[in-house]
Protein backbone atom coordinates (compact mmCIF):
# COMPACT_ATOMS: atom_id res chain seq x y z
CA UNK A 1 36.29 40.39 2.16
CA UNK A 2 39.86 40.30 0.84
CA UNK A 3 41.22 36.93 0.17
CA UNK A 4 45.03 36.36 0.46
CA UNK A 5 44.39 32.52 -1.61
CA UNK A 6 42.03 30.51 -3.36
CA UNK A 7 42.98 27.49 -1.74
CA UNK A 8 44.76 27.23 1.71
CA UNK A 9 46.48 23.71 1.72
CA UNK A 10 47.24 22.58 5.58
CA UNK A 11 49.87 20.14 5.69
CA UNK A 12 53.09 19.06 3.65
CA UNK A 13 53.30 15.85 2.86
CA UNK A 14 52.16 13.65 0.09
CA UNK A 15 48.34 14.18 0.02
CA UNK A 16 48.97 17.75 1.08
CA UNK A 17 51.18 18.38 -1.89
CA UNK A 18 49.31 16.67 -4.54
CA UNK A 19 45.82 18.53 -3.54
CA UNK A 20 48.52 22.26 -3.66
CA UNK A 21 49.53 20.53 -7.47
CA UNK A 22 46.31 19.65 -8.38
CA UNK A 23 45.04 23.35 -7.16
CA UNK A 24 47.31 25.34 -8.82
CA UNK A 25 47.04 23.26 -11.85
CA UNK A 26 43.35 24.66 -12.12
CA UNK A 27 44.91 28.00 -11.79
CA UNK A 28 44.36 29.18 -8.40
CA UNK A 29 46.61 30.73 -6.17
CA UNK A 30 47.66 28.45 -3.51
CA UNK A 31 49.38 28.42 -0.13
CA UNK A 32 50.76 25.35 1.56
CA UNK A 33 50.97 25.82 5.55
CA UNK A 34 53.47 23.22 6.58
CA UNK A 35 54.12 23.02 10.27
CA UNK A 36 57.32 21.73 10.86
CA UNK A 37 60.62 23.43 10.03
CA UNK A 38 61.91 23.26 6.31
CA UNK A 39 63.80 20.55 7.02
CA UNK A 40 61.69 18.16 8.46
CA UNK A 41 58.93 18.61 5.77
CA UNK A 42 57.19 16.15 4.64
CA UNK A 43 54.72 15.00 7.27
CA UNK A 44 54.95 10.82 7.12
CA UNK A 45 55.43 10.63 3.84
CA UNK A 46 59.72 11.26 4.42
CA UNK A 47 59.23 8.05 6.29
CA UNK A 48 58.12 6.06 4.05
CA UNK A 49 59.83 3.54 1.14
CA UNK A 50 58.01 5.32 -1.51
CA UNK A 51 56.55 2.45 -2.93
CA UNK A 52 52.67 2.64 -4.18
CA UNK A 53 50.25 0.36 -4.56
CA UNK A 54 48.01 0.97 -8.34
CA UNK A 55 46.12 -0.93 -10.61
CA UNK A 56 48.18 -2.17 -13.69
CA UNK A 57 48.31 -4.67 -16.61
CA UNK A 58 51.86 -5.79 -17.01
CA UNK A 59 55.14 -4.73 -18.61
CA UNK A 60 54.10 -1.79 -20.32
CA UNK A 61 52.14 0.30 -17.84
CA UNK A 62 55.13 -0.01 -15.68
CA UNK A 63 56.94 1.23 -18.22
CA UNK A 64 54.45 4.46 -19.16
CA UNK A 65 56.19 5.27 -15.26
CA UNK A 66 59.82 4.25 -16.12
CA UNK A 67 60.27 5.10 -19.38
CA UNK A 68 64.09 3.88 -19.54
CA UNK A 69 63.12 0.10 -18.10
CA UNK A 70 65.93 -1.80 -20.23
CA UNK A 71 64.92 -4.40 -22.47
CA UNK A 72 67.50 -6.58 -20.31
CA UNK A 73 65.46 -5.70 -17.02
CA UNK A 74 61.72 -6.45 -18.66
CA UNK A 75 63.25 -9.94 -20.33
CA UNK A 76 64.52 -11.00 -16.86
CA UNK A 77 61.45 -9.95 -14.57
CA UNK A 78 58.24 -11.25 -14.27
CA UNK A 79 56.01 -8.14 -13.24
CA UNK A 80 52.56 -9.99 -13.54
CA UNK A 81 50.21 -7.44 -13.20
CA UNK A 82 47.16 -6.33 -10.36
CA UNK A 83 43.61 -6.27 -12.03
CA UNK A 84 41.01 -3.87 -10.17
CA UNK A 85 39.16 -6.70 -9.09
CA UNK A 86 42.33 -7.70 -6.97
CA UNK A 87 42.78 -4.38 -5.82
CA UNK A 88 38.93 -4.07 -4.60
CA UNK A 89 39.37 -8.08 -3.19
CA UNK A 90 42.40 -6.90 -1.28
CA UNK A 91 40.92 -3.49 0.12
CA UNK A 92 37.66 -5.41 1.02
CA UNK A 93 39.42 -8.17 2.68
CA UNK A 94 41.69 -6.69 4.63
CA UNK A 95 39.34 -4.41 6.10
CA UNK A 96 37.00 -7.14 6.94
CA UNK A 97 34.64 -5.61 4.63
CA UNK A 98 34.01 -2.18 6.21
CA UNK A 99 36.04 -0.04 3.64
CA UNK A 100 33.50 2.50 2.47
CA UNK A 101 32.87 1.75 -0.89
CA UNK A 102 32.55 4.42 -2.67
CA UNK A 103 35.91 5.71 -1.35
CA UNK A 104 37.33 2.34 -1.86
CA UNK A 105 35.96 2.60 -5.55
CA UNK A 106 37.78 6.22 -6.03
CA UNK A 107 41.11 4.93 -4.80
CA UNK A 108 41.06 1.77 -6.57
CA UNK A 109 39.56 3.09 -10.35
CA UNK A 110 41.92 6.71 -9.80
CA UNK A 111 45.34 4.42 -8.75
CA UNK A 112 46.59 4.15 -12.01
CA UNK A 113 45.83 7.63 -13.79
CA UNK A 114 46.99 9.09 -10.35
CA UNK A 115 50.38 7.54 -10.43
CA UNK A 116 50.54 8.68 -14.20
CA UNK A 117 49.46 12.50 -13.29
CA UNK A 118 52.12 12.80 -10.35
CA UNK A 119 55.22 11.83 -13.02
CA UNK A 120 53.76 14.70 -15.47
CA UNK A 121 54.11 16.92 -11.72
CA UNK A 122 57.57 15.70 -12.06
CA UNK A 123 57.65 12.57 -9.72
CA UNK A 124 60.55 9.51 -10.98
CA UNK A 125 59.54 5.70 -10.34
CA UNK A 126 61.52 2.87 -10.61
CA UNK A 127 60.48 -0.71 -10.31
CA UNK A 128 59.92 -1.91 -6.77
CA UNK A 129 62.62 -4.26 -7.03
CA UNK A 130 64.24 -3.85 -3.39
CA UNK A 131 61.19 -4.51 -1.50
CA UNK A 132 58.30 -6.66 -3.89
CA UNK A 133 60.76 -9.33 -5.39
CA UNK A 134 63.27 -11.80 -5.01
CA UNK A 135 65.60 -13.40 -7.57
CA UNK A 136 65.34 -16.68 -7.97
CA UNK A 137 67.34 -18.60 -10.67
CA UNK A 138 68.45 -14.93 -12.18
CA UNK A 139 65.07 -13.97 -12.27
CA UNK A 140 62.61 -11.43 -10.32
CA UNK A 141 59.01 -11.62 -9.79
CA UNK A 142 57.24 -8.53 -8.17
CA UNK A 143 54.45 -9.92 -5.60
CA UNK A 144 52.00 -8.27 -3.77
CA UNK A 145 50.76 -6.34 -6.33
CA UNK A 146 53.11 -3.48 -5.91
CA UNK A 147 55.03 -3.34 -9.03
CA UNK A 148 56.64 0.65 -8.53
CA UNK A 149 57.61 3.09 -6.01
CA UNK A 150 59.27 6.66 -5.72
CA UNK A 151 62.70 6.75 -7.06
CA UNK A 152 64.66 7.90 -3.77
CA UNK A 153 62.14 6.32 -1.52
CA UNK A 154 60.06 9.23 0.96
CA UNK A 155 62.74 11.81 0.74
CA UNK A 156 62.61 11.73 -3.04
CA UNK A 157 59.12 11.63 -2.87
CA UNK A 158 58.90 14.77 -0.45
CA UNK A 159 62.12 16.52 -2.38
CA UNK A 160 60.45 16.12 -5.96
CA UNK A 161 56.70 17.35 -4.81
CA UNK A 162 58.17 20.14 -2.72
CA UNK A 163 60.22 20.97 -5.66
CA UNK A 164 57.52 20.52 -8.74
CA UNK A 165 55.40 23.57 -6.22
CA UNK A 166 58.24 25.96 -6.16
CA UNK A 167 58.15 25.63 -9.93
CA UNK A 168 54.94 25.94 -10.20
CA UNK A 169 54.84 29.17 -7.71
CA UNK A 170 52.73 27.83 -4.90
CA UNK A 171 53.58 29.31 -1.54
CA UNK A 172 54.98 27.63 1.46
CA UNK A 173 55.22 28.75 4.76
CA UNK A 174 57.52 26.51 7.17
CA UNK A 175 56.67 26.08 10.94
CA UNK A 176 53.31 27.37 10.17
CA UNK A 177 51.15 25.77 12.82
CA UNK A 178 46.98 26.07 12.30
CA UNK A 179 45.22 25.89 15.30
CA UNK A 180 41.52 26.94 13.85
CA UNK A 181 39.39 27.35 10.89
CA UNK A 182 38.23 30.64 10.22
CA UNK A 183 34.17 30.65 8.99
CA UNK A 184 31.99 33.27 7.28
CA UNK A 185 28.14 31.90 8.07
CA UNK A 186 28.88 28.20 7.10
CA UNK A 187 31.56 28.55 4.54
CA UNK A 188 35.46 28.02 5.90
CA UNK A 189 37.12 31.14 4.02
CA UNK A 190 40.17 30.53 6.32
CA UNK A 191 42.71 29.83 9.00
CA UNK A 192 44.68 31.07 12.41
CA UNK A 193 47.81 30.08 12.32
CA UNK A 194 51.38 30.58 14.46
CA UNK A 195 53.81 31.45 11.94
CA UNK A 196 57.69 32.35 13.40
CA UNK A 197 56.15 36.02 13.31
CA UNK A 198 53.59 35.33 15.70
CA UNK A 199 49.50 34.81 15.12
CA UNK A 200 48.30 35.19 11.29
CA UNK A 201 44.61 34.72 9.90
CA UNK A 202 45.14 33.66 6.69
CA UNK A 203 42.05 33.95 4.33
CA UNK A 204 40.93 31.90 1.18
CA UNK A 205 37.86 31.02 -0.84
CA UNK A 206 38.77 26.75 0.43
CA UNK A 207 40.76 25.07 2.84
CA UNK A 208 42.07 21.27 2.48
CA UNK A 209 43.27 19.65 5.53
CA UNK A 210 45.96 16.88 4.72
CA UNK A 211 48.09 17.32 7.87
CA UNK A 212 47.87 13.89 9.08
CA UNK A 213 46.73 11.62 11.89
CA UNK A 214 46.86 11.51 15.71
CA UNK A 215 50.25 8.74 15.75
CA UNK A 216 52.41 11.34 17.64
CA UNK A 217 49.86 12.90 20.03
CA UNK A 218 50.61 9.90 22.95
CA UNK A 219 47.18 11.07 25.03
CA UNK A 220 45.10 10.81 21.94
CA UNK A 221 46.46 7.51 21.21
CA UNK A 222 45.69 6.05 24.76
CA UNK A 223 42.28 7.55 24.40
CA UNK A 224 41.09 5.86 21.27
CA UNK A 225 43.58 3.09 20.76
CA UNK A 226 43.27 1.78 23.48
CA UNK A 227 45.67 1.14 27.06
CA UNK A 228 49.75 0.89 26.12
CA UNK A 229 49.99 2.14 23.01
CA UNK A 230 50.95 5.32 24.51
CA UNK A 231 54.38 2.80 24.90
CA UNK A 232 54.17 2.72 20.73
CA UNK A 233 57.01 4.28 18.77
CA UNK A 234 56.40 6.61 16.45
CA UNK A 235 57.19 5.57 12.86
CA UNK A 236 57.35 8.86 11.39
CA UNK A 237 56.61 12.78 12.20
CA UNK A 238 56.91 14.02 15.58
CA UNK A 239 54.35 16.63 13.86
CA UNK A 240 50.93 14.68 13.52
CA UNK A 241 49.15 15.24 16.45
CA UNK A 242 45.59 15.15 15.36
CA UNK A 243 45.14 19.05 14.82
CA UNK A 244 43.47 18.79 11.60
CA UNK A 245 41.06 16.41 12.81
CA UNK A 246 40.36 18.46 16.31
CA UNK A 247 39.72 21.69 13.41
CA UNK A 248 37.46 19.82 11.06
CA UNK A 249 35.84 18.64 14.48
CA UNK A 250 35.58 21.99 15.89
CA UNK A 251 33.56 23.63 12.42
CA UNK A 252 30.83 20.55 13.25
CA UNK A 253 32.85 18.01 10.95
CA UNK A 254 31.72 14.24 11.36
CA UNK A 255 34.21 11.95 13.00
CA UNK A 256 34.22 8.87 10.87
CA UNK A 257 36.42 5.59 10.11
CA UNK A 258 38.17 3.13 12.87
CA UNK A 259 38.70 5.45 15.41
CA UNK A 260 40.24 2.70 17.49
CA UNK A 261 42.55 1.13 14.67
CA UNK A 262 45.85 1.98 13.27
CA UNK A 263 48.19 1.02 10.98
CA UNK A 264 51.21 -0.53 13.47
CA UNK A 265 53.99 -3.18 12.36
CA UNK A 266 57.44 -4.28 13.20
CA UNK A 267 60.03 -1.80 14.39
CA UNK A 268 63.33 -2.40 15.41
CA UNK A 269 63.83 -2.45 18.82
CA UNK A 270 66.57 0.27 18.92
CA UNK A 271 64.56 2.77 17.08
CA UNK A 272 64.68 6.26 18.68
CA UNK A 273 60.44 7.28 19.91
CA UNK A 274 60.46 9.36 16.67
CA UNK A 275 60.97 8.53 13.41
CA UNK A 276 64.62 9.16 12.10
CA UNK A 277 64.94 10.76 8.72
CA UNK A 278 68.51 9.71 7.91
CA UNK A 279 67.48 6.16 8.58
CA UNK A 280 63.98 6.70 7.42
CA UNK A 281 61.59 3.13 6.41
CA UNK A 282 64.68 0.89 7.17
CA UNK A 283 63.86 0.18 11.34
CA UNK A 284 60.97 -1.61 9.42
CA UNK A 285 61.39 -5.30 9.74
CA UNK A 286 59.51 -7.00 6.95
CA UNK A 287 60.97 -10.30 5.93
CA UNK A 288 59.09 -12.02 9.26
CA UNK A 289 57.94 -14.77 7.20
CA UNK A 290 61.04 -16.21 6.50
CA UNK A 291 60.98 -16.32 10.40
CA UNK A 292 59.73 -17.93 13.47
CA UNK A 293 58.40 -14.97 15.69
CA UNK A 294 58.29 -15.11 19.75
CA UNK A 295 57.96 -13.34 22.65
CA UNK A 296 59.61 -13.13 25.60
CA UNK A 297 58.49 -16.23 26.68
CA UNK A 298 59.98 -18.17 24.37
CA UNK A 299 56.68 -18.73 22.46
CA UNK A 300 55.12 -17.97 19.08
CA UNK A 301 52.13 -15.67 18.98
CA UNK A 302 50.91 -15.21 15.26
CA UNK A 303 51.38 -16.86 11.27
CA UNK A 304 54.43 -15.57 10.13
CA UNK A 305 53.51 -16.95 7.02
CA UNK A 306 49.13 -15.80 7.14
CA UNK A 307 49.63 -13.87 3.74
CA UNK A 308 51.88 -11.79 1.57
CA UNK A 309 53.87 -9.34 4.10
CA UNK A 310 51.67 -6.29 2.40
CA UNK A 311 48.59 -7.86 3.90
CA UNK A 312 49.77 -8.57 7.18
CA UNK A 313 52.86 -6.34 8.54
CA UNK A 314 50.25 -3.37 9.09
CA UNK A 315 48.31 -5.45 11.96
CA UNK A 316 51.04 -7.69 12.93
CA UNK A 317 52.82 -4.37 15.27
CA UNK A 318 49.58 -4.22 17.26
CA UNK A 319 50.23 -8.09 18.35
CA UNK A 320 53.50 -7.20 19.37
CA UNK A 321 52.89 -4.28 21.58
CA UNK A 322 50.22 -6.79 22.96
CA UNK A 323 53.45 -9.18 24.44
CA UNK A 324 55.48 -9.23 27.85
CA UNK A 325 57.93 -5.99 27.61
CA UNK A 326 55.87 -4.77 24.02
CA UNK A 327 58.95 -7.20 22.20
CA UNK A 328 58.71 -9.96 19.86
CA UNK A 329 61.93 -11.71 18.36
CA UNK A 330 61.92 -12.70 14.89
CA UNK A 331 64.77 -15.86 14.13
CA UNK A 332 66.04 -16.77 10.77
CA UNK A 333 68.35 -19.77 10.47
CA UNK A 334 71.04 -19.80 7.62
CA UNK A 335 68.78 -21.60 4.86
CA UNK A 336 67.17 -18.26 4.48
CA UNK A 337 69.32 -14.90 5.50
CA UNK A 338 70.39 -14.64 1.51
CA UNK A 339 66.85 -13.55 1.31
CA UNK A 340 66.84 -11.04 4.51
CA UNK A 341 66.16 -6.84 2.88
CA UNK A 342 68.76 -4.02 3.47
CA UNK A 343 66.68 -2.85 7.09
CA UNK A 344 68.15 -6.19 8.38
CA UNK A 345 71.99 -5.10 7.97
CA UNK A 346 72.26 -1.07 9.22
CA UNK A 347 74.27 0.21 11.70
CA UNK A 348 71.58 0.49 14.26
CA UNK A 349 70.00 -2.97 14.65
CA UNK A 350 68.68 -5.21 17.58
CA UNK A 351 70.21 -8.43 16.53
CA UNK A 352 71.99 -11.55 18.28
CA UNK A 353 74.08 -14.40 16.37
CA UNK A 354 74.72 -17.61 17.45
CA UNK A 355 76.00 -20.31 15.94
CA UNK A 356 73.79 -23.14 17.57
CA UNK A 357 70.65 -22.59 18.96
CA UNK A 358 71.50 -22.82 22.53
CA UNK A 359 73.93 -20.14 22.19
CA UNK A 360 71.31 -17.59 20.20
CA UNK A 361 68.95 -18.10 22.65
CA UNK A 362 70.97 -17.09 25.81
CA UNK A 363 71.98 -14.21 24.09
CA UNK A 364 68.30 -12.83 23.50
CA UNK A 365 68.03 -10.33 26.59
CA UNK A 366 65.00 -11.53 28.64
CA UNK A 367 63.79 -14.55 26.88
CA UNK A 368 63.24 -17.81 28.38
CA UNK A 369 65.64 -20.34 26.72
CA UNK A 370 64.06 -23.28 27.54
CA UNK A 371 61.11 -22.22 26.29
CA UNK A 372 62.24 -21.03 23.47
CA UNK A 373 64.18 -24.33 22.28
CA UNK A 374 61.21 -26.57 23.50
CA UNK A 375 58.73 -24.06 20.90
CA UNK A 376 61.86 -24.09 17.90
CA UNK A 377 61.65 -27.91 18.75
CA UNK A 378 58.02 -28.61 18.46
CA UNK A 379 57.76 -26.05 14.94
CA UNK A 380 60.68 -27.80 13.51
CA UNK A 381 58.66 -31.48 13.82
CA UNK A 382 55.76 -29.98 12.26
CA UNK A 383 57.33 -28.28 9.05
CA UNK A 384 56.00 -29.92 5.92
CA UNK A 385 59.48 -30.23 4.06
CA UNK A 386 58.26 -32.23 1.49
CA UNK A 387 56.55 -28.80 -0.06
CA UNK A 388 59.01 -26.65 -1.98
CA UNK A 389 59.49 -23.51 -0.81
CA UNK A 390 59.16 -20.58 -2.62
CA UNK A 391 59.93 -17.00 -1.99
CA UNK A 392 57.80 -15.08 -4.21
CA UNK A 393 54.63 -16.88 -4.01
CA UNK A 394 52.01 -18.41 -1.66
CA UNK A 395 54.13 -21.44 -1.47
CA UNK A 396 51.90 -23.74 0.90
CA UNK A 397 54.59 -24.66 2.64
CA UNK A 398 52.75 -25.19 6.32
CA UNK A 399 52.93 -26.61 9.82
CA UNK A 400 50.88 -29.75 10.64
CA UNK A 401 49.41 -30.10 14.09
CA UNK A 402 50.57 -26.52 15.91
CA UNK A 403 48.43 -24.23 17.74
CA UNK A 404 49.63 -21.64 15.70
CA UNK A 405 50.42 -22.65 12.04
CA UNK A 406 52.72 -21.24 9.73
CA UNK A 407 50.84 -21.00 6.31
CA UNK A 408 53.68 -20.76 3.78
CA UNK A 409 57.12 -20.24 3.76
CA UNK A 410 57.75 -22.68 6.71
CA UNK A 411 61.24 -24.29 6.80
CA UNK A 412 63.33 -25.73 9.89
CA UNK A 413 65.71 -23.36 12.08
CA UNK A 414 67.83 -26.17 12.61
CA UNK A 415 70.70 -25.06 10.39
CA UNK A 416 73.66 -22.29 12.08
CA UNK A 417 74.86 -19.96 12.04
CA UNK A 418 71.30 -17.97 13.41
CA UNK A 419 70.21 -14.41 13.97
CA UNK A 420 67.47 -12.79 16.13
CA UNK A 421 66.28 -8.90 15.46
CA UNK A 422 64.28 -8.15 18.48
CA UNK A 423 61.51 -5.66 17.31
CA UNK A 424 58.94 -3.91 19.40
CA UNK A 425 55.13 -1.83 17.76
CA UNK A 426 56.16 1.09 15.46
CA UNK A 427 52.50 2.99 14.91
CA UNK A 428 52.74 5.03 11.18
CA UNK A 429 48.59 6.00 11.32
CA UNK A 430 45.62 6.02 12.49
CA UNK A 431 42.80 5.29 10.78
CA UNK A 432 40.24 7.69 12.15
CA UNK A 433 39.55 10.20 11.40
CA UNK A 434 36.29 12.70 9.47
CA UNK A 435 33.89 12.13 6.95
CA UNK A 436 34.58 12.81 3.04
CA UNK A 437 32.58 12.55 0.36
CA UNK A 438 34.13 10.96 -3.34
CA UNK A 439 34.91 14.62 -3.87
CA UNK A 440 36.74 14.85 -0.90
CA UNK A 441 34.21 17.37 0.75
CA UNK A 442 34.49 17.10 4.08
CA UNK A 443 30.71 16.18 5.58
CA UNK A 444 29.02 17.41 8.90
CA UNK A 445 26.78 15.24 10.86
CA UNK A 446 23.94 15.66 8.11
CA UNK A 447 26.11 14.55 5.71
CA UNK A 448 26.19 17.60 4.23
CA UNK A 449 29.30 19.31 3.17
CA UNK A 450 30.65 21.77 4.82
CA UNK A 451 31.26 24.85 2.03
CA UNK A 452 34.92 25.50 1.40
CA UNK A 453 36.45 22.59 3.45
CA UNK A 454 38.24 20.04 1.76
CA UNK A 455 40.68 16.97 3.26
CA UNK A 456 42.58 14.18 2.18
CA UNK A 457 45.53 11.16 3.00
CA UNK A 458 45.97 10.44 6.83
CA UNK A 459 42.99 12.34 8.58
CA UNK A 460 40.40 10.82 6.35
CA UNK A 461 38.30 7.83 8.05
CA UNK A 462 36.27 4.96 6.49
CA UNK A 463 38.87 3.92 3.96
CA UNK A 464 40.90 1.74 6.27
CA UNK A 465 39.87 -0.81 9.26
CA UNK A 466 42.21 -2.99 10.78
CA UNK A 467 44.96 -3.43 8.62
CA UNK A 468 45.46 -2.30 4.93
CA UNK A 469 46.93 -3.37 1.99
CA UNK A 470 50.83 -2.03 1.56
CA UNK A 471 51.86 0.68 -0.10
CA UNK A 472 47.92 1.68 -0.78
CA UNK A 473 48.47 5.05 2.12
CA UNK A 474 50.79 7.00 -0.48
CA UNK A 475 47.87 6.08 -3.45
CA UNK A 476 45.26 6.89 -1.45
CA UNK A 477 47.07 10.48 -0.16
CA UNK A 478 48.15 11.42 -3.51
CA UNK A 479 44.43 10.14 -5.11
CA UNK A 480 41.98 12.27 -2.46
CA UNK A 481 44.64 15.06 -2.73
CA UNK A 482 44.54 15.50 -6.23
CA UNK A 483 40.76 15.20 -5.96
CA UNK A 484 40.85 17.87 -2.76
CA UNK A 485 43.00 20.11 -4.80
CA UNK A 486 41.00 20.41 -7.68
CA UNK A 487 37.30 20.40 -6.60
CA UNK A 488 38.83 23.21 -3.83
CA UNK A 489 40.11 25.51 -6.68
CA UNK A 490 37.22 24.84 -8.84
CA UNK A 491 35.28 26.04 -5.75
CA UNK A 492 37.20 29.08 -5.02
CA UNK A 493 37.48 30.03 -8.71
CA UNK A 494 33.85 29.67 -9.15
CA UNK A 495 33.91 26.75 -11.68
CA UNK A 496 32.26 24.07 -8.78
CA UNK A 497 28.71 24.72 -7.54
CA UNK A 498 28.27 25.18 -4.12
CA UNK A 499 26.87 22.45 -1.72
């Protein structure tokens, strides 16, 4: 048989890219099949803010990824730093413990090198400033443990991988939809796809699959998420129906991971059902803790204040499509909207102002005012004032005696003028998905891999349950796509044994 590739990369976004980088960096000839139109590459990862989660030591390894960090910028920020043992803590807690661990190991130990590789593939970072800080006294500390992200957010991610690969001669082939793996005995050696020409079988020595999750395919997500959340919007792609997964399946691939759980947080209510590309991460509304959240009936439903947004916005959409009318309402009162992110003041946003409470609340469409001011009533008695408040940390600063406490950042709404952004569940991915080993082989139901076949980022289960840290899906795409990438071209080019 004639091959057309070595390596056959299905998908176009973050993982997808780094495994076609990582490929042709071992020298083999590589195609990426990208199935939406050139210019809505990108898969999720166009979505996204860009920021990524890695292990790192302080000051200087932020500055190995931003070489021109001022003097003046490093004197006046505290970037504290995010040991392994925090990252492992994090993934393992989070995940109530399920994370595999020898994928959570890979991710973890391969963050930092990872982030280092993609700027030699020509990737720019730049402090994560805008979203993992605040200034306080003329002075920044990153929390979270997030300290860089993608200069340009997702489109600069997707703009500066798509453009390193034309560089580096890979081939890409828009609105290139694969519907099935081609096979040879037990080996994948290709792929049928629907190009703009009509059918094409594609063949190649190893496929990776890093064409996402099953957040856009509405039937799929009623099927394994569960009733309603076919009501979900769709953070990102219109494009990741589950195909990749329903491929691997096909060829005898195990299903594996939280089949049932996705990553889901709050979106603004106006949001279109489909991510939007000129507004891209900014219908996110992440500064909740400075809040007190409610539903429609006037009544809180979860800790604003549980954790450090990154370890609780990914779970916290879920509760809210859970509500009357899949809408929650998140109210700031003036002590605090100096501290509210850019997503809080675009053009398209579900907001109210009033400047006493009575008049905020008969503005919020569907709410029940009373309600509402008997719950701000009853928080605002049980705020612990006496415990400063601050911003950047775990402050302590609780409720005494509620239900439902607020953890830290709790502070009155007593003082006007007030806004309310009424948000509803935006779904970015699911976390089922198949079976990998630390090589990124995909495994069948021996766990044996299957020859040739290869996946990373989205589709992958077992590295995710319930929630997950922020800004750890672009690290773990671009990690298990470098890894996909090279052990597939070793593979093809003979330098990997078979399994």
């Amino acid at each position: 048989m004639s091959f057309d590739y070595d390596v056959i990369v299905v998908g176009g976004g973050n993982a997808a890219m780094c495994a076609a980088l990582a490929a042709r960096e071992q020298g083999a000839r590589v195609v990426v099949l990208e199935r939406a139109p050139r210019e809505e590459r990108g898969g999720n990862s166009a979505y996204t803010a860009g920021t990524m989660r890695a292990v790192y030591e302080g000051a200087d390894d932020v500055k190995k990824l931003v070489p021109d960090l001022s003097d003046e910028i490093i004197a006046n920020t505290d970037f504290g730093s995010y040991s392994a043992e925090e990252f492992f803590d994090d993934m393992a807690r989070v995940t109530r413990y399920r994370t595999h661990p020898d994928l959570c190991e890979v991710l973890v130990t391969r963050s930092r090198d990872t982030l280092n590789w993609m700027r030699t593939q020509g990737m720019r970072f730049e402090p994560s400033f805008h979203i993992h800080s605040f200034n306080v006294g003329g002075r920044r500390k990153l929390f979270g443990g997030v300290a860089v992200g993608i200069s340009g957010a997702g489109i600069g991610l997707v703009d500066a991988l798509y453009a390193s690969a034309e560089r580096r001669g890979i081939d890409i082939r828009y609105e290139a939809r694969v519907g099935e793996l081609l096979r040879d005995g037990r080996t994948v050696n290709g792929v049928r796809a629907h190009m703009p020409e009509g059918p094409v079988d594609l063949h190649a020595k190893s496929v990776v699959l890093a064409c996402g999750g099953f957040e856009a395919n509405a039937d799929w997500r009623t099927r394994y998420l569960g009733a309603g959340w076919d009501l979900a919007k769709v953070r990102g792609t219109r494009f990741n129906t589950g195909d990749g997964i329903r491929m691997a399946l096909d060829v005898g691939a195990q299903p594996y991971g939280h089949w049932s759980g996705c990553h889901a947080t709050e979106w603004d209510l106006n949001a279109p059902d489909f991510g939007d590309r000129a507004v891209g991460d900014l219908f996110k509304k992440r500064c909740y803790q400075f809040s007190i959240m409610v539903n429609n009936e006037g009544r809180r439903f979860v800790d604003e204040g549980a954790e450090f947004r990154t370890h609780t916005y990914a779970k916290y959409g879920s509760r809210i499509l859970a509500q009357p009318g899949q809408v929650a309402w998140q109210i700031f009162d003036s002590k605090v909207l100096s501290l509210l992110q850019d997503e809080y003041h675009i053009n398209k946003v579900a907001r109210v102002k009033g400047n006493t409470l009575e008049e905020l609340a008969a503005k919020m469409d569907g709410v029940n005012a009373e309600q509402l001011l008997r719950t701000i009533r009853e928080y605002n008695a049980a705020v612990q004032t006496d415990i400063p408040f601050g911003p950047n940390v775990l402050d302590g600063r609780a409720t005494r005696g509620l239900a439902i406490p607020k953890s830290n950042w709790a502070h009155t709404i007593a003082d006007g003028p007030f806004e309310a952004y009424a948000v509803t569940c935006g779904i970015t991915y699911t976390f089922g998905g198949v079976k990998i080993t630390p090589e990124s082989e995909v495994v069948d139901m021996r766990d044996v891999p299957i020859r040739g076949l290869y996946s990373a980022g989205e589709m992958v289960g077992g590295v995710f349950y319930f929630n997950y840290p922020g800004s750890s899906g672009l690290t773990n795409g671009a990690v298990f796509g470098r890894i996909a990438g090279c052990n597939a071209a070793k593979f093809s080019l003979g330098n990997l044994a078979p399994a």
